[in-house]
Protein backbone atom coordinates (compact mmCIF):
# COMPACT_ATOMS: atom_id res chain seq x y z
CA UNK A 1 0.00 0.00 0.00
CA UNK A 2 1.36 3.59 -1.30
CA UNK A 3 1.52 6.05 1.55
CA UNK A 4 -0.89 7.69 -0.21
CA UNK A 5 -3.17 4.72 0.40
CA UNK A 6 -2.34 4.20 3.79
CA UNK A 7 -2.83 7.89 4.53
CA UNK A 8 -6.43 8.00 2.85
CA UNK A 9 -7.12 4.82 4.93
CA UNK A 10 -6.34 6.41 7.88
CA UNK A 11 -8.30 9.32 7.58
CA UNK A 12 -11.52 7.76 6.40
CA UNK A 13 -11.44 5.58 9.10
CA UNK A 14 -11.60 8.19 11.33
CA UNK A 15 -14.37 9.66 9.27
CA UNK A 16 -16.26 6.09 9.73
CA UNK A 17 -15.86 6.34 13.67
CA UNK A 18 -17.56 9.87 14.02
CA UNK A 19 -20.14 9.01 11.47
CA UNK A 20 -21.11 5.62 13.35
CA UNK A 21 -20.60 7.51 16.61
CA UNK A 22 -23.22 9.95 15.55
CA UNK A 23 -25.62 7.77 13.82
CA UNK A 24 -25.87 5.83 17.37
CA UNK A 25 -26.59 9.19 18.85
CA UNK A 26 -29.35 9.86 16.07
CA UNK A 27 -31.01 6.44 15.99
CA UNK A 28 -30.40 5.46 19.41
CA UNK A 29 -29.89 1.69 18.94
CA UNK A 30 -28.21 0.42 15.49
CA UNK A 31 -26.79 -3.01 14.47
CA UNK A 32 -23.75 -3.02 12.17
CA UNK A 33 -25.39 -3.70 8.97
CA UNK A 34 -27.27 -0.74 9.75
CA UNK A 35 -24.33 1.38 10.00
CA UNK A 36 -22.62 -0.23 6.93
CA UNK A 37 -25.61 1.05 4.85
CA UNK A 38 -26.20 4.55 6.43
CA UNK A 39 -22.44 4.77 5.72
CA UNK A 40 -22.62 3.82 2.24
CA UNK A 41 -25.55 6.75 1.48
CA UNK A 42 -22.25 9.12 2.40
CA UNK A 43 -20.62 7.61 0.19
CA UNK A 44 -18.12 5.03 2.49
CA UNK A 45 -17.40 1.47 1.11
CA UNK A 46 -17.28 -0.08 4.81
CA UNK A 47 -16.31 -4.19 4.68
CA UNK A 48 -17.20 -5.38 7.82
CA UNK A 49 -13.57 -6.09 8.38
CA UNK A 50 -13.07 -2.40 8.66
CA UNK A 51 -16.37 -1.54 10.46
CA UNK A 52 -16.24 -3.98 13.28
CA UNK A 53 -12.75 -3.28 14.41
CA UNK A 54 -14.03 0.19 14.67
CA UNK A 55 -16.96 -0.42 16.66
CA UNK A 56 -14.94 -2.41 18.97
CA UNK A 57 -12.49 0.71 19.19
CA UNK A 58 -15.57 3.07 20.07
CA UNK A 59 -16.89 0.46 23.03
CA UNK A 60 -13.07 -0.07 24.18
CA UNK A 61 -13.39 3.79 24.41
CA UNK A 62 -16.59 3.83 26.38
CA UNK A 63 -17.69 6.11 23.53
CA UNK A 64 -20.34 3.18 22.46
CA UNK A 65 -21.66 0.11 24.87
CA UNK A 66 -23.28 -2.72 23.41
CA UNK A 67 -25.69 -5.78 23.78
CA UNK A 68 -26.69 -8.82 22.24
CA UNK A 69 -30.35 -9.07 21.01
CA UNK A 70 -31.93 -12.43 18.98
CA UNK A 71 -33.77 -11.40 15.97
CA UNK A 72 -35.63 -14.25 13.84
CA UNK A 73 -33.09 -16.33 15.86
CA UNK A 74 -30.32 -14.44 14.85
CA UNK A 75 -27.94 -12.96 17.18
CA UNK A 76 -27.73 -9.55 16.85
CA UNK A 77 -25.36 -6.88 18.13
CA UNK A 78 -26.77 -3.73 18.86
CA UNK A 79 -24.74 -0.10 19.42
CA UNK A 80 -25.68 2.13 21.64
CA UNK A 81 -24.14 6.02 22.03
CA UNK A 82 -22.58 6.92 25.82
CA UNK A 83 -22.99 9.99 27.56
CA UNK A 84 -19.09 9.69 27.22
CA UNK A 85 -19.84 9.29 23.48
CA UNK A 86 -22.34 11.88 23.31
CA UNK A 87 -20.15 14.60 24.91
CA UNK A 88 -17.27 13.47 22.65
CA UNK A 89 -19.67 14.75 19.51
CA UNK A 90 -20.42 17.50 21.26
CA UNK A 91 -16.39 18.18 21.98
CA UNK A 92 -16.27 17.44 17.84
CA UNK A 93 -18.88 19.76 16.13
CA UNK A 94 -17.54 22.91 16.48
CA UNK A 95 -14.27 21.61 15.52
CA UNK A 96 -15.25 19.60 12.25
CA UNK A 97 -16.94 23.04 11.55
CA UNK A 98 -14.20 25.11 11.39
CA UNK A 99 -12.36 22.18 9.05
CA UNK A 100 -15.04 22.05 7.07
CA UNK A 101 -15.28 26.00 6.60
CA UNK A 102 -11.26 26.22 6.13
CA UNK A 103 -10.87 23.76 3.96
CA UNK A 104 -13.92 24.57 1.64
CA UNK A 105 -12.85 27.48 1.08
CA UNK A 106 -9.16 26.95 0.57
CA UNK A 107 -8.26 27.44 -2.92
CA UNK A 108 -5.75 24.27 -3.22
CA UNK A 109 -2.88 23.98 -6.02
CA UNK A 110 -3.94 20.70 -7.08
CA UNK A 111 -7.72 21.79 -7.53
């Protein structure tokens, strides 16, 4: 992998974590699949290889807890946002906003 790669990687897996982070905020309770395919209307290409180390990150964190629910006899793991995890957004917007505005409405080289 270039570094490139690696660096794009990186960064949209950070991208992933806030999005699922909020998305348990929004919806209260999600599973992964349901993540995966909010994700993909934004545009992310999440295998759950790269989604379920994440949500493990966010629990690990104390950012998300979780619990086990059996649904047409399927386990299923449901996500669940923290106050932790909730304050954590809260700690984010106003910084993703400024990001956002800067680097909207930087006129880059490359462009």
């Amino acid at each position: 992998m270039s570094g490139m790669a690696s660096a794009i990687l990186q960064m949209h897996r950070s991208f992933i974590r806030i999005h699922a982070l909020s998305l348990a905020v929004q919806e209260g309770e999600v599973y992964g699949l349901q993540i995966r395919d909010r994700l993909a209307r934004y545009g992310y290409s999440v295998s759950p290889g790269t989604l379920y180390p994440v949500l493990h990150e966010l629990e690990a964190g104390e950012l998300l807890k979780s619990r086990n629910r059996v649904v047409g006899g399927k386990n299923r793991r449901y996500y669940k946002a923290t106050p932790r995890g909730c304050e954590f957004l809260l700690h984010m917007k106003p910084l993703i906003r400024e990001l956002a505005d800067v680097l909207l409405n930087t006129k880059l080289p490359c462009d």
